[in-house]
PDB file of N, CA and C in Angstrom:
ATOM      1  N   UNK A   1      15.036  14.130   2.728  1.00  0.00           N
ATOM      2  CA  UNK A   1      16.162  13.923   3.628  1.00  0.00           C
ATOM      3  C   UNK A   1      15.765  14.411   5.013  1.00  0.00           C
ATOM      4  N   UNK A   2      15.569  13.915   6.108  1.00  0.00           N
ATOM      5  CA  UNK A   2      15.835  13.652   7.726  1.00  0.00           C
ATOM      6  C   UNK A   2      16.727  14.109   8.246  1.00  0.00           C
ATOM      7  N   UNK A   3      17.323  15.210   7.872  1.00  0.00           N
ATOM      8  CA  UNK A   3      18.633  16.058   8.011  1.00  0.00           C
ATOM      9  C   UNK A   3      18.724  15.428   9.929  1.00  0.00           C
ATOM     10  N   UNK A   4      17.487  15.411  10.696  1.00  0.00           N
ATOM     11  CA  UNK A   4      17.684  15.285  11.997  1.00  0.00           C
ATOM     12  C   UNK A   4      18.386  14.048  12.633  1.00  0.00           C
ATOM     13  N   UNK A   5      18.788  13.086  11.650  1.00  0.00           N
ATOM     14  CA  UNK A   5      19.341  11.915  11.954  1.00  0.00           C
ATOM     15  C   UNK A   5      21.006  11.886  11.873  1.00  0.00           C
ATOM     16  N   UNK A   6      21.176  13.258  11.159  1.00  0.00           N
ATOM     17  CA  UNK A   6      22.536  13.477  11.015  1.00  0.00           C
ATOM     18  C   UNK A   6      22.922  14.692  11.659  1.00  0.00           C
ATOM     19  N   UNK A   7      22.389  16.039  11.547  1.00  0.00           N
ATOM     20  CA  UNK A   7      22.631  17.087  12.386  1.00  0.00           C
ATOM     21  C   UNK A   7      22.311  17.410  13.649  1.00  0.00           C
ATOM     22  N   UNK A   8      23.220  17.284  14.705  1.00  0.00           N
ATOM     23  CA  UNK A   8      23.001  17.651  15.652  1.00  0.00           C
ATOM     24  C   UNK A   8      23.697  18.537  16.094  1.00  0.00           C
ATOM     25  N   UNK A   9      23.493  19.143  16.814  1.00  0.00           N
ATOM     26  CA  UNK A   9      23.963  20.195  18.484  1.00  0.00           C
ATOM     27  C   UNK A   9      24.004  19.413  19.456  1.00  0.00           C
ATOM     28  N   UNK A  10      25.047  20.072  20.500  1.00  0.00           N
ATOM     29  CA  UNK A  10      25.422  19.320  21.961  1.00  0.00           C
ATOM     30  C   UNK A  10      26.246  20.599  22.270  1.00  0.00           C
ATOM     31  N   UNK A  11      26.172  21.118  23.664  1.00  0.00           N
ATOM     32  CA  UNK A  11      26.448  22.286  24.074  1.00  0.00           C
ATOM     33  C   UNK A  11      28.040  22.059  24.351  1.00  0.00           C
ATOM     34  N   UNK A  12      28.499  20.666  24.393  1.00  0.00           N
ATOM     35  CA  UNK A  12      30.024  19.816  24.745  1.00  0.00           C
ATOM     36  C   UNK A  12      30.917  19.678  23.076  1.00  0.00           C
ATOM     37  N   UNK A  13      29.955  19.589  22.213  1.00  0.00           N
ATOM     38  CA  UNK A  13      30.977  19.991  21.014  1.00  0.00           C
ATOM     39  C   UNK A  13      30.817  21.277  20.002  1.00  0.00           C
ATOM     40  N   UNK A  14      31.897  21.610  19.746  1.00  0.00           N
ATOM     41  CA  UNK A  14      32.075  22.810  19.049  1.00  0.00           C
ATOM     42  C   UNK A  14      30.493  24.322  19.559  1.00  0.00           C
ATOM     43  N   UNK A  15      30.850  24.218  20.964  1.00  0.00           N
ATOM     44  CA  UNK A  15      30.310  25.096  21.239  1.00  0.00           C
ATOM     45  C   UNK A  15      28.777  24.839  20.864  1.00  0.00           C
ATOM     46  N   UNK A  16      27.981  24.181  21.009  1.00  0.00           N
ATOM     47  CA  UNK A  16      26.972  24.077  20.825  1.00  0.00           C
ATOM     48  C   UNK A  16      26.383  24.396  19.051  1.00  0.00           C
ATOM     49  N   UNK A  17      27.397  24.795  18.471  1.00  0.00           N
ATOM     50  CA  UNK A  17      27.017  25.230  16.695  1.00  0.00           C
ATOM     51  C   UNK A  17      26.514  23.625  16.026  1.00  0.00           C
ATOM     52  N   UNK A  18      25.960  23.654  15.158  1.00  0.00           N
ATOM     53  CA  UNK A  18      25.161  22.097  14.586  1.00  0.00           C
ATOM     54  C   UNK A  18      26.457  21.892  13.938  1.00  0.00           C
ATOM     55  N   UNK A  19      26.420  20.318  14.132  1.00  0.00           N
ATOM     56  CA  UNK A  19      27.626  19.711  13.218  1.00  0.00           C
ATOM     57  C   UNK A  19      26.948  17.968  12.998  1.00  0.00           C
ATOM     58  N   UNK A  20      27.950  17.702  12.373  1.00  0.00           N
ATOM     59  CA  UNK A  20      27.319  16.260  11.345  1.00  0.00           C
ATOM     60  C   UNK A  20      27.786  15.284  12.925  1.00  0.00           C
ATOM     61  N   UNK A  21      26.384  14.510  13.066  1.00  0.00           N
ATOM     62  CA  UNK A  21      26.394  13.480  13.885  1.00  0.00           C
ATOM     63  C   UNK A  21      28.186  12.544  14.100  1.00  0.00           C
ATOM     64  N   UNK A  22      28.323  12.535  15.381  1.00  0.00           N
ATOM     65  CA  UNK A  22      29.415  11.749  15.271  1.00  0.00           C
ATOM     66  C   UNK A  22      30.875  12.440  14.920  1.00  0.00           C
ATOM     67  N   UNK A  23      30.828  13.929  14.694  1.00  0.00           N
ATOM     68  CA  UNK A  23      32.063  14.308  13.993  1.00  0.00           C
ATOM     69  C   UNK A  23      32.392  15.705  15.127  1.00  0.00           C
ATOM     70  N   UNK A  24      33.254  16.139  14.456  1.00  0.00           N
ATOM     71  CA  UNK A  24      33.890  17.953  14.636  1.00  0.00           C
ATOM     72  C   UNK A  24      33.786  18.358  14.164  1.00  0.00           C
ATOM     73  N   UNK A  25      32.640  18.367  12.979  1.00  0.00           N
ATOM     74  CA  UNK A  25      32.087  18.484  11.172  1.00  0.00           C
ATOM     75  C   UNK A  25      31.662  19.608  11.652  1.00  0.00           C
ATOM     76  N   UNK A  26      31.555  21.207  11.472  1.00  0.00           N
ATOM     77  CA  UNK A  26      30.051  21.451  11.653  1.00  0.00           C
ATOM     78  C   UNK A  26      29.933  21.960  10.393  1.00  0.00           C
ATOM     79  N   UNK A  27      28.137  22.473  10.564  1.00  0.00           N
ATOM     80  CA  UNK A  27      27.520  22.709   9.116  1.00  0.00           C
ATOM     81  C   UNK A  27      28.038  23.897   8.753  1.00  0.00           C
ATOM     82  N   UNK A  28      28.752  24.667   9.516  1.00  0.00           N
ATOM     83  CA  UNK A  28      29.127  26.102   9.058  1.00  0.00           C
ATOM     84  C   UNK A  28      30.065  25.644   8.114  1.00  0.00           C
ATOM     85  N   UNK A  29      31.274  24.491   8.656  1.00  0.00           N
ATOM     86  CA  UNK A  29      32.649  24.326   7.974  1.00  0.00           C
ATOM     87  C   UNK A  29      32.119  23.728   6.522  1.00  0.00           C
ATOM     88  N   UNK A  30      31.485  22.718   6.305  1.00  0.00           N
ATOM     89  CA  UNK A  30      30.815  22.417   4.980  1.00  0.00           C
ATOM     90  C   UNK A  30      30.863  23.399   4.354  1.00  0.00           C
ATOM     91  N   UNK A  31      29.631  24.537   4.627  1.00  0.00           N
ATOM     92  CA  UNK A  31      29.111  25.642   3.654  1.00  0.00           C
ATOM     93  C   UNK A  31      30.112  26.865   3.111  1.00  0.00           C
ATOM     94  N   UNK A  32      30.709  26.910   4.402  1.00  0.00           N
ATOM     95  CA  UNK A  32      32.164  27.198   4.036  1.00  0.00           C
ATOM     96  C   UNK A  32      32.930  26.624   2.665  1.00  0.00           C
ATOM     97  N   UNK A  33      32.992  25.773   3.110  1.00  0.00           N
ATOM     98  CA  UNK A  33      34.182  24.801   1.532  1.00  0.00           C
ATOM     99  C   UNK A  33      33.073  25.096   0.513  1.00  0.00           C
ATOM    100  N   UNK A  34      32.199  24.904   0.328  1.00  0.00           N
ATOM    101  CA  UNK A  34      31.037  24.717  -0.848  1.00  0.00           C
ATOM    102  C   UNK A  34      31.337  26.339  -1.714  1.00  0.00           C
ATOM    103  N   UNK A  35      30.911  27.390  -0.598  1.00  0.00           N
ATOM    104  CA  UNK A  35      31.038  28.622  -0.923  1.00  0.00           C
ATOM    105  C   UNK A  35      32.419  28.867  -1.502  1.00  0.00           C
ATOM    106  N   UNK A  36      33.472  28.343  -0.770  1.00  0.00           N
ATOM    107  CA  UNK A  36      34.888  28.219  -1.862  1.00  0.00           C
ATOM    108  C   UNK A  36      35.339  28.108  -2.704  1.00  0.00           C
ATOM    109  N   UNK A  37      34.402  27.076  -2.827  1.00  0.00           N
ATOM    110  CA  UNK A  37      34.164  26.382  -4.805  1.00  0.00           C
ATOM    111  C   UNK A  37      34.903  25.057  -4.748  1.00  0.00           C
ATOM    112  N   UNK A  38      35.530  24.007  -3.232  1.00  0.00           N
ATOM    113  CA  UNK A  38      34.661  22.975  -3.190  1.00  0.00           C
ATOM    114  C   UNK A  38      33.609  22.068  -3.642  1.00  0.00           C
ATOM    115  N   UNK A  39      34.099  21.262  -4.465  1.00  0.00           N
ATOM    116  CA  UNK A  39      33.090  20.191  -4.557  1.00  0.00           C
ATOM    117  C   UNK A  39      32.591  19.389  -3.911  1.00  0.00           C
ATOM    118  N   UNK A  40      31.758  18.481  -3.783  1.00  0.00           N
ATOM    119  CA  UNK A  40      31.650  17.306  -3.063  1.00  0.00           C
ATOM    120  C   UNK A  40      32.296  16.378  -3.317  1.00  0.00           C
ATOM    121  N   UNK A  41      33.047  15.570  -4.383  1.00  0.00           N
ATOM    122  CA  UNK A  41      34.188  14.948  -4.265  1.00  0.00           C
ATOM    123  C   UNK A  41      35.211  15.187  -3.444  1.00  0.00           C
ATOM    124  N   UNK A  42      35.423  16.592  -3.604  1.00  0.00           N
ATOM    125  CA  UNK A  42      37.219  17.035  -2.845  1.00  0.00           C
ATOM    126  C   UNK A  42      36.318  17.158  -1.501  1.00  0.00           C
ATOM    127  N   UNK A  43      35.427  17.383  -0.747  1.00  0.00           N
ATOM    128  CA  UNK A  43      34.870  17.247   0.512  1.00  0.00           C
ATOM    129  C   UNK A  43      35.111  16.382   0.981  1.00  0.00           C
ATOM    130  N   UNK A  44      34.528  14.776   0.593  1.00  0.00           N
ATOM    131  CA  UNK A  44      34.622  13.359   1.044  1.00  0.00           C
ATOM    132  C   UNK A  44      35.895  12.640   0.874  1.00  0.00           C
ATOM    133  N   UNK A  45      36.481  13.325   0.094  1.00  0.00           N
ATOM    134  CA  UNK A  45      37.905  13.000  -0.516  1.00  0.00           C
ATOM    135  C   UNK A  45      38.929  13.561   0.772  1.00  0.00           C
ATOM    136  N   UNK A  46      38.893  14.778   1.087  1.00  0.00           N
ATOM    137  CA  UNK A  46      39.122  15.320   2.171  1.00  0.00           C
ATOM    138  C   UNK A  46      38.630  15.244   3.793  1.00  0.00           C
ATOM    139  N   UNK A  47      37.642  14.683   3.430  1.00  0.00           N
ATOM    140  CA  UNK A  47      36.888  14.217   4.996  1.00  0.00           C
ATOM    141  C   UNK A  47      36.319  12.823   4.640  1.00  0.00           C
ATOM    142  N   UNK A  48      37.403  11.744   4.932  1.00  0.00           N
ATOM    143  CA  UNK A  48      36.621  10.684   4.579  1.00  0.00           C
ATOM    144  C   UNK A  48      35.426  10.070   5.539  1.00  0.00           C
ATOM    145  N   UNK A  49      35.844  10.556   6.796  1.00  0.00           N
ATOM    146  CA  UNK A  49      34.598  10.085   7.630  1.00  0.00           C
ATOM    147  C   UNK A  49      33.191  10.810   7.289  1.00  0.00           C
ATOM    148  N   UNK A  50      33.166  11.347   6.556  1.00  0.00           N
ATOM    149  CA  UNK A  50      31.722  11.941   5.950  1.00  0.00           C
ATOM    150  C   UNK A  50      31.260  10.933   4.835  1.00  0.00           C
ATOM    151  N   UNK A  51      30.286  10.638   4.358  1.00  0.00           N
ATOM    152  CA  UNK A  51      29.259  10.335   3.468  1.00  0.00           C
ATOM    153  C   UNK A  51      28.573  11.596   2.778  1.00  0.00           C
ATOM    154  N   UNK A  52      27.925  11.098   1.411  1.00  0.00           N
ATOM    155  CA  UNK A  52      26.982  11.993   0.546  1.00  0.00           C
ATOM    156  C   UNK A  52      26.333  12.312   1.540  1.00  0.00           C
ATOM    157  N   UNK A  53      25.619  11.326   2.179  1.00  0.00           N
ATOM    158  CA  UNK A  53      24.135  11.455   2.868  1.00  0.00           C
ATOM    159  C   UNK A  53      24.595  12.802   4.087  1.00  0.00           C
ATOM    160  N   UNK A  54      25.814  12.829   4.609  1.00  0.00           N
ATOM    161  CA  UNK A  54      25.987  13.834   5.359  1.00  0.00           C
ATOM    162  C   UNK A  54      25.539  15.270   4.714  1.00  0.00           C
ATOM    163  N   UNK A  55      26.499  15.771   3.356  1.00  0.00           N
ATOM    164  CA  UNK A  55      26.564  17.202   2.749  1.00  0.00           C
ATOM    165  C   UNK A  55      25.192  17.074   2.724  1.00  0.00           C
ATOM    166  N   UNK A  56      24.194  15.942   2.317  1.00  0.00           N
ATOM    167  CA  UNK A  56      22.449  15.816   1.600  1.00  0.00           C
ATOM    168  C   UNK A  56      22.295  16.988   2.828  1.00  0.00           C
ATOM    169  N   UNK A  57      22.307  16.313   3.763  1.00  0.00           N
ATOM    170  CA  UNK A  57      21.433  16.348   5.463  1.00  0.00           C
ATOM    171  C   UNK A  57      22.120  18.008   5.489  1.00  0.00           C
ATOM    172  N   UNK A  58      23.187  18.224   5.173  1.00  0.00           N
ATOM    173  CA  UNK A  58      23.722  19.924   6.034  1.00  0.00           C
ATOM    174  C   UNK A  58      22.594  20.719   5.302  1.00  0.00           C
ATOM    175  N   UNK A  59      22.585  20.623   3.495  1.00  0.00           N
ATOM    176  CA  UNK A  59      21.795  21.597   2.598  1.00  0.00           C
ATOM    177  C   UNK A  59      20.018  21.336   3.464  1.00  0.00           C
ATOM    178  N   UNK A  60      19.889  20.412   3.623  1.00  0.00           N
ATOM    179  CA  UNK A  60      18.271  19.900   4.255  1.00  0.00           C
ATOM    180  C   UNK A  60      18.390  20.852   5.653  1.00  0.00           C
ATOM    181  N   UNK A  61      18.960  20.604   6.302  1.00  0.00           N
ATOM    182  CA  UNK A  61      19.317  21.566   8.040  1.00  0.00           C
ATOM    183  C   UNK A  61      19.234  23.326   7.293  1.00  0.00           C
ATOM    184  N   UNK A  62      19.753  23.454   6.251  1.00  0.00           N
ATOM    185  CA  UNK A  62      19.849  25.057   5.948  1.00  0.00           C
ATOM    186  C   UNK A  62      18.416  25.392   5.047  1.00  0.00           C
ATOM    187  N   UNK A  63      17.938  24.351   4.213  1.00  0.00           N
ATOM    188  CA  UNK A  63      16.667  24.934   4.016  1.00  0.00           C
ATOM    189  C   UNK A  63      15.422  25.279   5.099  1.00  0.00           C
ATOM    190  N   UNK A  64      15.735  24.291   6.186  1.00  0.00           N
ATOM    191  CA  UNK A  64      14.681  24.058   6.789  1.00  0.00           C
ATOM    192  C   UNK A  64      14.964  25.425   8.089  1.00  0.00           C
ATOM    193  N   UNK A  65      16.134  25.644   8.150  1.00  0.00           N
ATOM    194  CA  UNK A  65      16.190  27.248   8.758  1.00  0.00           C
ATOM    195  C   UNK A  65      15.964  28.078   8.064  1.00  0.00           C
ATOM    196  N   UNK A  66      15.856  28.394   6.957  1.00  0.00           N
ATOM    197  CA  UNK A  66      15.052  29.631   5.642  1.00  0.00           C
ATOM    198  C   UNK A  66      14.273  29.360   5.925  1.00  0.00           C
ATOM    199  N   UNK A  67      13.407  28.023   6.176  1.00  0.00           N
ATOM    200  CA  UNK A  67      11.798  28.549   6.255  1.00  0.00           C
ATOM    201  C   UNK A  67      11.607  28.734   7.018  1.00  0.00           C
ATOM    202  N   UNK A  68      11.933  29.213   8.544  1.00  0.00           N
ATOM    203  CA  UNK A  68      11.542  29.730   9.732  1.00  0.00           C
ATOM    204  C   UNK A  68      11.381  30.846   9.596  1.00  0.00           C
ATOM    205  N   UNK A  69       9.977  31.356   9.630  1.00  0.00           N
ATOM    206  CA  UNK A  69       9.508  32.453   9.318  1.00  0.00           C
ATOM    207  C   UNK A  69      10.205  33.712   9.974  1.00  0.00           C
ATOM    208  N   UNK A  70      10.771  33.436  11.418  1.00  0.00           N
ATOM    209  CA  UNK A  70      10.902  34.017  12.455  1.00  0.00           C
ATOM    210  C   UNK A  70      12.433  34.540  12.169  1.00  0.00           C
ATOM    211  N   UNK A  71      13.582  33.575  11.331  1.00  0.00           N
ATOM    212  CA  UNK A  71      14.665  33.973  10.928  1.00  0.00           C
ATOM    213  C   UNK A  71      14.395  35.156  10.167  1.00  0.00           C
ATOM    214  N   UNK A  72      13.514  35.168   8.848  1.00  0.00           N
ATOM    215  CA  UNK A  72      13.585  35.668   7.548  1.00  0.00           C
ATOM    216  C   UNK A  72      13.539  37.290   8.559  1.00  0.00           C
ATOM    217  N   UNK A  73      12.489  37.342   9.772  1.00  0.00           N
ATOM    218  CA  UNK A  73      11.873  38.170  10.279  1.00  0.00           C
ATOM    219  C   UNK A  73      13.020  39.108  10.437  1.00  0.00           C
ATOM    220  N   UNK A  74      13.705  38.355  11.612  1.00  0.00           N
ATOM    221  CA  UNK A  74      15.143  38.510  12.281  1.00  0.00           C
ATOM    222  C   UNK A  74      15.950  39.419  10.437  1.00  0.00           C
ATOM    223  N   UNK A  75      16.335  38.912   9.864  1.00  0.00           N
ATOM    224  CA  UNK A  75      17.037  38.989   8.577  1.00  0.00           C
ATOM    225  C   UNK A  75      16.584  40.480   8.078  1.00  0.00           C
ATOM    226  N   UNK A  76      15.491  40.467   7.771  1.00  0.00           N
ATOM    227  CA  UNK A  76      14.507  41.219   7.017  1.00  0.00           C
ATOM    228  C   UNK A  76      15.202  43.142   7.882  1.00  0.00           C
ATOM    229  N   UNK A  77      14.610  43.165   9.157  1.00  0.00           N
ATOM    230  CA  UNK A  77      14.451  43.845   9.807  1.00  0.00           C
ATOM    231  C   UNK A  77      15.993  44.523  10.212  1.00  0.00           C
ATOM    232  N   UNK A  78      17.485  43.735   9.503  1.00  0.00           N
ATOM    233  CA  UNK A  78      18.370  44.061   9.934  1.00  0.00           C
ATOM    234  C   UNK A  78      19.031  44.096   8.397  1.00  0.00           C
ATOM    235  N   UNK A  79      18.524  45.070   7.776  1.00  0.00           N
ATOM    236  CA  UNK A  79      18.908  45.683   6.374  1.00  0.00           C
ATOM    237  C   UNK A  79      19.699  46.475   6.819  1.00  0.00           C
ATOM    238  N   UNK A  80      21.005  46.909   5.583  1.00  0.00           N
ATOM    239  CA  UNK A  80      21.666  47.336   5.401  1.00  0.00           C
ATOM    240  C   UNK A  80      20.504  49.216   6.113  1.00  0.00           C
ATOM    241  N   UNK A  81      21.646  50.455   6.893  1.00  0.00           N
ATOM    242  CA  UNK A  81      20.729  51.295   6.946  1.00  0.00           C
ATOM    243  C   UNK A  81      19.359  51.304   7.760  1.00  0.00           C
ATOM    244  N   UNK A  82      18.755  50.356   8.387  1.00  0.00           N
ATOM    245  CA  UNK A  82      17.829  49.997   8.920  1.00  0.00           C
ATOM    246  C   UNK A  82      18.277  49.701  10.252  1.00  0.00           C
ATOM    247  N   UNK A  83      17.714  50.268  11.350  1.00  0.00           N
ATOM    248  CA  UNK A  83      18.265  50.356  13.027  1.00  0.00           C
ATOM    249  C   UNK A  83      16.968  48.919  13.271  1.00  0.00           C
ATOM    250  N   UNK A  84      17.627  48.003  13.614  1.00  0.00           N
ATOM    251  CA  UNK A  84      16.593  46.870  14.619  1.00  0.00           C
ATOM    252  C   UNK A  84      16.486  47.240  16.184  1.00  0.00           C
TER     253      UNK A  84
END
């Protein structure tokens, strides 16, 4: 999945945070519902202007920020108890 054909940023919507091409979607609000216990039925069911291929593309946009070494770095270094 090409998550980049669907997720974008623009500093003019929702504050520059990534959201699904074309929408007021962003990837936070997805992961949000998911973490809720949200399905992907009641998602698309609830947001019909979304597609599968959208939720595909948000999970693809969030793996591909875990592997930025430079996040984990960021992450790592700001443990519970631990002064960054």
């Amino acid at each position: 999945m090409d998550w980049q054909e669907r997720i974008v940023a623009n500093p003019e919507t929702l504050f520059g945070r990534p959201h699904i091409k074309g929408t007021r979607t962003g990837v936070e609000c997805i992961l949000d519902l998911m973490a809720s216990g949200w399905r992907e039925a009641q998602i698309l069911e609830s947001y019909p202007h979304l597609q599968r291929e959208d939720l595909l593309a948000v999970f693809a946009f969030v793996r591909d920020c875990l592997k930025d070494e430079a996040w984990i770095m960021r992450a790592t270094i700001r443990r519970p108890g631990i002064e960054a």
